[in-house]
Protein backbone atom coordinates (compact mmCIF):
# COMPACT_ATOMS: atom_id res chain seq x y z
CA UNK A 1 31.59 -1.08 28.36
CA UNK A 2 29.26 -3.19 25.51
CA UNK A 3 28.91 0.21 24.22
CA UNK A 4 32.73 0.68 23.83
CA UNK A 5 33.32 -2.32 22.53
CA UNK A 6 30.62 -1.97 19.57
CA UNK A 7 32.11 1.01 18.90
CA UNK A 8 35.38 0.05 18.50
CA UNK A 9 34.54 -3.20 16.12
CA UNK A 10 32.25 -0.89 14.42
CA UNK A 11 35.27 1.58 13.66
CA UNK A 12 37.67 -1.07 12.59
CA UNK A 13 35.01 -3.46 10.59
CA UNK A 14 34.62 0.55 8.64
CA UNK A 15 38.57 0.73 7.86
CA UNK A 16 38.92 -2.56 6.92
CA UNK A 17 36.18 -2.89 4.42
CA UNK A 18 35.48 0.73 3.40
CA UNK A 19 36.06 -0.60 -0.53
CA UNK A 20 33.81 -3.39 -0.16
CA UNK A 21 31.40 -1.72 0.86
CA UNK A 22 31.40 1.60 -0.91
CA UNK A 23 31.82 -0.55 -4.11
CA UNK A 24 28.47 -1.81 -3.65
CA UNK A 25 26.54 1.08 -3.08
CA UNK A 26 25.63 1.66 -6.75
CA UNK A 27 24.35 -2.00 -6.42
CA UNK A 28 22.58 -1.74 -3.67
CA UNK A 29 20.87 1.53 -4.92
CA UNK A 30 19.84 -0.30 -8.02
CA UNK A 31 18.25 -3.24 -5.74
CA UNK A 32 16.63 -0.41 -3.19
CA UNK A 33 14.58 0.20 -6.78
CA UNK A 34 12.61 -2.91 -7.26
CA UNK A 35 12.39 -3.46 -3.27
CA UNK A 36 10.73 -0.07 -2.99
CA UNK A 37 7.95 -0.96 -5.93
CA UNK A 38 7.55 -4.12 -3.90
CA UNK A 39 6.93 -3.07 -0.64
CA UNK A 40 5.81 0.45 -1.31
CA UNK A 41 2.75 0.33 -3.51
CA UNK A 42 0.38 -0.61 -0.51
CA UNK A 43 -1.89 2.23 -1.44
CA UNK A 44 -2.70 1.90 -4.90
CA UNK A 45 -5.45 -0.99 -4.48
CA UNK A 46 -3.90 -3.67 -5.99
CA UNK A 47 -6.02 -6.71 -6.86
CA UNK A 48 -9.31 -6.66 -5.66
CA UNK A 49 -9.44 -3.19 -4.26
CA UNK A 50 -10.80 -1.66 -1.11
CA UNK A 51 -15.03 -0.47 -1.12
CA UNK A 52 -13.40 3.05 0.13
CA UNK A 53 -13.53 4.24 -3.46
CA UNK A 54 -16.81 3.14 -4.41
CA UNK A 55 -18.41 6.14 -3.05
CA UNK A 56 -21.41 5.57 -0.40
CA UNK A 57 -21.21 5.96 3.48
CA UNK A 58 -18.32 7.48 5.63
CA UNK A 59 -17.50 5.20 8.62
């Protein structure tokens, strides 16, 4: 029955704002940009680095 009901405000919260929403897609692409360099980059060291690349034993 929750299911249902979800569904159903889902459906009309969709036909009722369909142009807000699709007008800020290109936005929202354009944000997804900077957010991805953010959170992304985890493997590229950063500041300080890891002792991985240094060569030496394998653990």
């Amino acid at each position: 029955m929750v299911a249902l009901a979800l569904a159903v405000m889902g459906f009309l919260l969709w036909e009722e704002h369909k142009v807000h929403l699709l007008g800020a897609l290109p936005w929202l692409i354009l944000l997804a940009c900077p957010l991805m360099h953010v959170f992304m980059h985890g493997g590229h060291g950063g500041h300080g680095g890891h002792d991985d690349h240094k060569g030496g034993r394998d653990e």
